[in-house]
Protein backbone atom coordinates (compact mmCIF):
# COMPACT_ATOMS: atom_id res chain seq x y z
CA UNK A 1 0.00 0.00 0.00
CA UNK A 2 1.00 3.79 -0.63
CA UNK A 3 1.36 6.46 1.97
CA UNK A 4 -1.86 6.98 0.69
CA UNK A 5 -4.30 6.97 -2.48
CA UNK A 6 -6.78 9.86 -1.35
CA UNK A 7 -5.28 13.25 -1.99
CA UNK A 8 -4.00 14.85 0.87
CA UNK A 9 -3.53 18.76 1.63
CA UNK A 10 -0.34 20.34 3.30
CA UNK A 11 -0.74 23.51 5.15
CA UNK A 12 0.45 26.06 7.41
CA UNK A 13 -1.81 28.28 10.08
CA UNK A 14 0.48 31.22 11.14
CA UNK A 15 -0.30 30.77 15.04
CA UNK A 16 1.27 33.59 18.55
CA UNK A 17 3.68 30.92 18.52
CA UNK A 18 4.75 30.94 14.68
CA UNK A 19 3.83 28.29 12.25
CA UNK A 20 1.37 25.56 12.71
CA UNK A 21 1.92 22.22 10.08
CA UNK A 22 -1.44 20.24 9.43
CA UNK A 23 -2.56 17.55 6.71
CA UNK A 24 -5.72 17.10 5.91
CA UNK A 25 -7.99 14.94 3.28
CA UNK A 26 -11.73 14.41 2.76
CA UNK A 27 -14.69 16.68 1.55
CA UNK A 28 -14.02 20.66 3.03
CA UNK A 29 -18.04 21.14 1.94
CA UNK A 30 -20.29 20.33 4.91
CA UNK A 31 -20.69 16.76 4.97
CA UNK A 32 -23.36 16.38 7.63
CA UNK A 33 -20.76 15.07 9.77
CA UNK A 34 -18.07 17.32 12.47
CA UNK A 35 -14.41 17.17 11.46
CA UNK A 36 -11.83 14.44 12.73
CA UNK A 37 -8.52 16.25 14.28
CA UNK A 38 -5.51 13.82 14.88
CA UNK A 39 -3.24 14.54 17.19
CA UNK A 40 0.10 12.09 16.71
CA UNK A 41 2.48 10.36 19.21
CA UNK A 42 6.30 11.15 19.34
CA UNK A 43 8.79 11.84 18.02
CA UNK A 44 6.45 12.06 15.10
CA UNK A 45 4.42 14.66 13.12
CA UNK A 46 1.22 14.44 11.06
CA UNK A 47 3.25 12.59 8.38
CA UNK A 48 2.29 9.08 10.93
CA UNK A 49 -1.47 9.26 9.73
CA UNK A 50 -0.63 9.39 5.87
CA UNK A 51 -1.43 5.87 5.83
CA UNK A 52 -4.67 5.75 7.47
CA UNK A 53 -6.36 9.60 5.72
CA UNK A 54 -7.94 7.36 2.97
CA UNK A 55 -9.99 5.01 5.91
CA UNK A 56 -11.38 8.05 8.10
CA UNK A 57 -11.80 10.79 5.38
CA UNK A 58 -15.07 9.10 3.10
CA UNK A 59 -16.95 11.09 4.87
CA UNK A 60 -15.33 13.72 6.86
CA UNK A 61 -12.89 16.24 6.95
CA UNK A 62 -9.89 14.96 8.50
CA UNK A 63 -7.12 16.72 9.78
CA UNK A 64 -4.00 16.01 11.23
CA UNK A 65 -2.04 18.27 13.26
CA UNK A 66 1.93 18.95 13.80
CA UNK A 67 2.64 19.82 17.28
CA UNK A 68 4.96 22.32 17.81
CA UNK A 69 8.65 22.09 17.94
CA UNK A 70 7.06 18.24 15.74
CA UNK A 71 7.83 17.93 11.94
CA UNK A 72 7.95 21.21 10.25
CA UNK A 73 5.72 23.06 12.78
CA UNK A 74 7.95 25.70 14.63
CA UNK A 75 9.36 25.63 17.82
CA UNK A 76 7.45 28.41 19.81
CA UNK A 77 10.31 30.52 20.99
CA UNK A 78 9.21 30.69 24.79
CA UNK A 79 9.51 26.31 25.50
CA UNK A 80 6.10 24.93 26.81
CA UNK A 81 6.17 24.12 29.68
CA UNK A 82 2.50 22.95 29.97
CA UNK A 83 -0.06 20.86 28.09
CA UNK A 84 -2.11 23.84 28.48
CA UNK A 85 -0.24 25.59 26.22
CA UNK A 86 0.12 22.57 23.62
CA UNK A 87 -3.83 23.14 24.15
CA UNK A 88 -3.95 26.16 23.70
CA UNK A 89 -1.92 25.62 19.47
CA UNK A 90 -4.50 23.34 18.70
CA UNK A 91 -7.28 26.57 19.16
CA UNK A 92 -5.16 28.12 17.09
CA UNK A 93 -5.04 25.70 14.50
CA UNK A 94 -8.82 25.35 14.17
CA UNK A 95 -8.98 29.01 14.40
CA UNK A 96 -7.12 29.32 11.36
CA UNK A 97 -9.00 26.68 9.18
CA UNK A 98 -12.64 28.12 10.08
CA UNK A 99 -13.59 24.89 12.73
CA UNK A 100 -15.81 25.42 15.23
CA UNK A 101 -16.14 22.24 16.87
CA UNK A 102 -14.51 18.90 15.97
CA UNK A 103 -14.59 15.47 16.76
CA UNK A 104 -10.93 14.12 17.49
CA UNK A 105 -8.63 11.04 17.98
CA UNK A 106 -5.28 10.81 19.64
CA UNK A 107 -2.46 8.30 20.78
CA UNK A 108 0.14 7.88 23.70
CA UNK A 109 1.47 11.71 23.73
CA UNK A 110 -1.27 13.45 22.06
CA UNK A 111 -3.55 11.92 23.75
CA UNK A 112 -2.43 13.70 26.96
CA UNK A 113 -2.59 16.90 24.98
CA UNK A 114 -6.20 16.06 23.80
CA UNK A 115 -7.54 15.79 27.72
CA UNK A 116 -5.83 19.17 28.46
CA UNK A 117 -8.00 20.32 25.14
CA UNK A 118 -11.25 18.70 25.98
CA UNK A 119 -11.05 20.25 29.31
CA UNK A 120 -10.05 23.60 29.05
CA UNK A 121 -11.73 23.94 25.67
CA UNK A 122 -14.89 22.09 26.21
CA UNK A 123 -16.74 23.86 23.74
CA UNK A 124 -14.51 23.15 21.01
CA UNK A 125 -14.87 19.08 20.81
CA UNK A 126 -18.02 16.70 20.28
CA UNK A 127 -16.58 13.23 20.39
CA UNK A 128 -13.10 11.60 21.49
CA UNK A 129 -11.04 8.61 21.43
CA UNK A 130 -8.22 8.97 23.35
CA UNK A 131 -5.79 5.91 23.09
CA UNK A 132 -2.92 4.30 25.96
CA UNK A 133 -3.62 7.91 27.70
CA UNK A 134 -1.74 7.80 31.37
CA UNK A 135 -0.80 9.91 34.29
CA UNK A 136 2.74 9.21 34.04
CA UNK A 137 3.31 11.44 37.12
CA UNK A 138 1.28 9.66 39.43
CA UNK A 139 2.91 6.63 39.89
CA UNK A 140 6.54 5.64 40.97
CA UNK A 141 7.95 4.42 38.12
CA UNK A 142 6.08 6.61 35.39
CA UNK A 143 8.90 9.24 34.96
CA UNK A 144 11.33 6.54 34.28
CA UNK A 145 8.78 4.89 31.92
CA UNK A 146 8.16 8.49 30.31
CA UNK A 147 11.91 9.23 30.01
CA UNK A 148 12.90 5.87 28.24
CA UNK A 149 10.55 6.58 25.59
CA UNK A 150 11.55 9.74 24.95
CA UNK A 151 15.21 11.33 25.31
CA UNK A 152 17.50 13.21 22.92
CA UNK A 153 20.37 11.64 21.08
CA UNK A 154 23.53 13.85 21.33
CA UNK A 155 24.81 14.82 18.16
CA UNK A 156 27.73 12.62 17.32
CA UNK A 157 30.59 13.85 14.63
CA UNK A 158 30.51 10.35 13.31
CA UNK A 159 26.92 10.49 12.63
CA UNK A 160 26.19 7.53 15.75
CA UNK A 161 23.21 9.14 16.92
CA UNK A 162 21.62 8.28 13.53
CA UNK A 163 22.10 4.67 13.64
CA UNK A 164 20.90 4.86 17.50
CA UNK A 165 18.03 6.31 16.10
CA UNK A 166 17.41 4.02 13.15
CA UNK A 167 17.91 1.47 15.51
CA UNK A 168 15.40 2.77 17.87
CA UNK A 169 12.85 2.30 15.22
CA UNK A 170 13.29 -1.07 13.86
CA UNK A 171 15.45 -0.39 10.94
CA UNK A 172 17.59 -3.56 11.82
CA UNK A 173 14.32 -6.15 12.50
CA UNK A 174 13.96 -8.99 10.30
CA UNK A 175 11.25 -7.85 7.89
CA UNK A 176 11.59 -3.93 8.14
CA UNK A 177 9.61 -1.67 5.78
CA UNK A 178 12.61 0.48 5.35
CA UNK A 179 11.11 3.20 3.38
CA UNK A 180 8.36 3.75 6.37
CA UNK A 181 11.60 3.23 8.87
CA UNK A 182 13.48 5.64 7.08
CA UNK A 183 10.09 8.11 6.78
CA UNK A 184 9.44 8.08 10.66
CA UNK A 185 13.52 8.61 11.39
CA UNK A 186 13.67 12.01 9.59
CA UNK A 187 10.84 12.73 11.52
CA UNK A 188 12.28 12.26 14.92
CA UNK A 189 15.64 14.20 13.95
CA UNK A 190 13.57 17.07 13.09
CA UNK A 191 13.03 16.91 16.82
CA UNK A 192 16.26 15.31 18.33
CA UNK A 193 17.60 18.83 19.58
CA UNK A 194 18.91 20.13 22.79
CA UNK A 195 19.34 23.37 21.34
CA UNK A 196 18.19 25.94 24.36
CA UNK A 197 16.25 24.02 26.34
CA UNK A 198 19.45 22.14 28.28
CA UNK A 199 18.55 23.58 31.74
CA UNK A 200 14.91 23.05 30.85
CA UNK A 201 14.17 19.56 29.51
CA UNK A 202 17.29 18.38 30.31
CA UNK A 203 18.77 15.01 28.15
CA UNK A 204 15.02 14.61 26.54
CA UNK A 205 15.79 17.47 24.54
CA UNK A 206 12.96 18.97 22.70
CA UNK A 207 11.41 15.77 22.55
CA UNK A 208 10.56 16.37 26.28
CA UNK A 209 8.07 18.99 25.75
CA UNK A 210 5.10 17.55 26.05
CA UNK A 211 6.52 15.26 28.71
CA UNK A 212 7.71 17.66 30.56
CA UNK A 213 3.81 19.25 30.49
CA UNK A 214 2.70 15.18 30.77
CA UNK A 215 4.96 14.85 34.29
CA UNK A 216 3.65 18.11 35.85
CA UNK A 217 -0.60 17.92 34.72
CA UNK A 218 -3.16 16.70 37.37
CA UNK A 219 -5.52 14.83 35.02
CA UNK A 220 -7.71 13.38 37.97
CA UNK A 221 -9.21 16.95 38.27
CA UNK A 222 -9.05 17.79 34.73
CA UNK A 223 -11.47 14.97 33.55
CA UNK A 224 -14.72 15.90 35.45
CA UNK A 225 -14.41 19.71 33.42
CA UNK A 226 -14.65 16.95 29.87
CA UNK A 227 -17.85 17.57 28.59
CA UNK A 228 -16.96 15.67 25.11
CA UNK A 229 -18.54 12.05 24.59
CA UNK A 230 -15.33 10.16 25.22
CA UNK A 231 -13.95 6.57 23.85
CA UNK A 232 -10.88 5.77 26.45
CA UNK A 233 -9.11 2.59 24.83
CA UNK A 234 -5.70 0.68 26.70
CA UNK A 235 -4.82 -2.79 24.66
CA UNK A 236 -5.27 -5.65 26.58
CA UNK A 237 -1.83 -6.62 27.52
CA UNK A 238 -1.09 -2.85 27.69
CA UNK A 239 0.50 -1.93 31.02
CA UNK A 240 -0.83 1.54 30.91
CA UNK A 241 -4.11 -0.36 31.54
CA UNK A 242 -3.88 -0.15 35.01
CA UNK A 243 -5.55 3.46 35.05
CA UNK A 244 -8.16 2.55 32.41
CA UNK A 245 -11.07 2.04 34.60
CA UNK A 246 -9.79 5.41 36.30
CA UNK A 247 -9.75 7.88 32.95
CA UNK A 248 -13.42 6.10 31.97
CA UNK A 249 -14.77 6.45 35.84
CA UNK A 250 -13.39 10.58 36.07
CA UNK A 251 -15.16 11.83 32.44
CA UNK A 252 -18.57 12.01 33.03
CA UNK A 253 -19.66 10.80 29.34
CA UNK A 254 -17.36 7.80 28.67
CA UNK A 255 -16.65 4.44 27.90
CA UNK A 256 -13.96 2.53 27.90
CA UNK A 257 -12.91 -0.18 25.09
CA UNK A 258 -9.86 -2.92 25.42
CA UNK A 259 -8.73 -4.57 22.37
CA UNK A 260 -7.02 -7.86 21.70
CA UNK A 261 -3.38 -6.67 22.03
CA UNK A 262 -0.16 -7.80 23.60
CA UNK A 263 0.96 -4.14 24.59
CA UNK A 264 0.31 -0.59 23.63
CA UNK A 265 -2.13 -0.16 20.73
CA UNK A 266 -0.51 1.02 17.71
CA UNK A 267 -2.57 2.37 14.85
CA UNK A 268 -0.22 0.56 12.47
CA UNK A 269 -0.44 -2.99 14.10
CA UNK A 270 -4.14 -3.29 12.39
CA UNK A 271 -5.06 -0.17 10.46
CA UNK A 272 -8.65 -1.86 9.33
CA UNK A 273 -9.50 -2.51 13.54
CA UNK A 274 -8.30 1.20 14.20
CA UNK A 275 -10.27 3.15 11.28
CA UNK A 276 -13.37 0.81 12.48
CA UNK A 277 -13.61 1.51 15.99
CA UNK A 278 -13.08 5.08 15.48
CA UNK A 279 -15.35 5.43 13.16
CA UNK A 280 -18.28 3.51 14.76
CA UNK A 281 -17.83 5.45 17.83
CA UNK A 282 -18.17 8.51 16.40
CA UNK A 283 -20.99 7.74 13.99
CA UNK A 284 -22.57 6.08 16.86
């Protein structure tokens, strides 16, 4: 399969903060039906839904944010320190394309960014699936967790830190699709830079944004303010599971869902089951 076989748009909205990357597919008339927003996981950008804009945008308007200091969205030039404030860039980006209200999915990182959005932006969102979403900062071990996932790779004058980084993401495993390897490793070095936020992030680099937010947010009181219809879904085997019960009990309109997997849900372990259960949910 292609990246994709329905024509996708590339854009910029000129944010307070500088630029704002989004792609987007699907009808721009009014379709009957709210838009989808994406929000991605990192070290990605809106480049890791190419392959999935042709399943969710039949029928909708489907976008797909950057976040900033992500892709080729800019780094604001005050770091975030907040998930408020990674909130607060997705308001600008709907501003800027005319959206009202959307519907919206997210995964692992932006999904902690879309319950910082649903709350202090209520009126902004109908319906959301929010995927392996976890208070990293309430439990012992979740810094630790947090910080393997996401770190910076010094810069290395024999060019190390890019096969530490290919390596990272599978580009040695039996059975690699190198050309998606290779498409999702220039998308983390856009972001593997320490470059002014040393005393800030520390060794995640700017990677550690949104961590850094992720570390300091209390979600327990954020979820009553959700007024959004909300799908919470953990895998089965996924050990961010143990809070699942807690993000479905704390948003007063939600359910919870646990598919068949051994770990983390990925989008890209079964494309077909992702598009499906997002889809049903929100034209449920």
């Amino acid at each position: 399969m292609t990246a994709t076989d329905v024509q996708v748009r590339r854009g910029f909205v000129l944010g307070p903060d500088g630029h704002i990357e989004y792609r987007e597919a699907g009808p721009r008339q009014e379709s009957g039906k709210r838009p989808l927003l994406l929000l991605h996981a990192l070290p990605q950008s809106s480049r890791m839904y190419l392959p999935h804009m042709e399943r969710l945008s039949g029928e909708r308007r489907v976008i797909a944010w950057t976040m900033p200091a992500c892709g080729d969205s800019d780094r604001p030039p005050t770091p975030y320190t907040t998930l408020d404030e990674f909130a607060q860039a997705a308001v600008w980006l709907l501003d800027g394309l005319g959206i009202d209200r959307t519907d919206l999915f997210a995964t692992h990182t932006g999904s902690a960014v879309a319950i910082a959005l649903a709350a202090n932006h209520p009126e902004r969102l109908g319906s959301i699936v929010v995927q392996e979403v976890y208070s990293y900062g309430a439990t012992e071990n979740g810094p630790a967790r947090l910080h393997r996932a996401h770190h910076y790779f010094p810069l290395r004058a024999d060019g190390g830190h890019l096969l530490e980084i290919w390596r990272r993401h599978g580009g040695e495993n039996p059975g690699a699709d190198l050309y998606r390897v290779m498409e999702t490793v220039v998308e983390h070095l856009k972001i593997n830079s320490d470059e002014g936020v040393q005393d800030l992030y520390g060794d995640t680099g700017w990677e550690g944004s949104a961590p850094y937010g992720m570390l300091r947010y209390d979600y327990w009181s954020a979820l009553p303010r959700i007024q959004a219809r909300a799908l919470i879904l953990h895998g089965s085997g996924s050990p961010l599971g143990e809070q699942h019960d807690r993000f479905v009990e704390g948003i007063p309109n939600a359910t919870g869902m646990r598919p068949e997997s051994p770990s983390l849900l990925n989008i890209n372990n079964d494309p077909e089951r992702f598009a499906r259960i997002v889809l049903d949910f929100l034209d449920g």
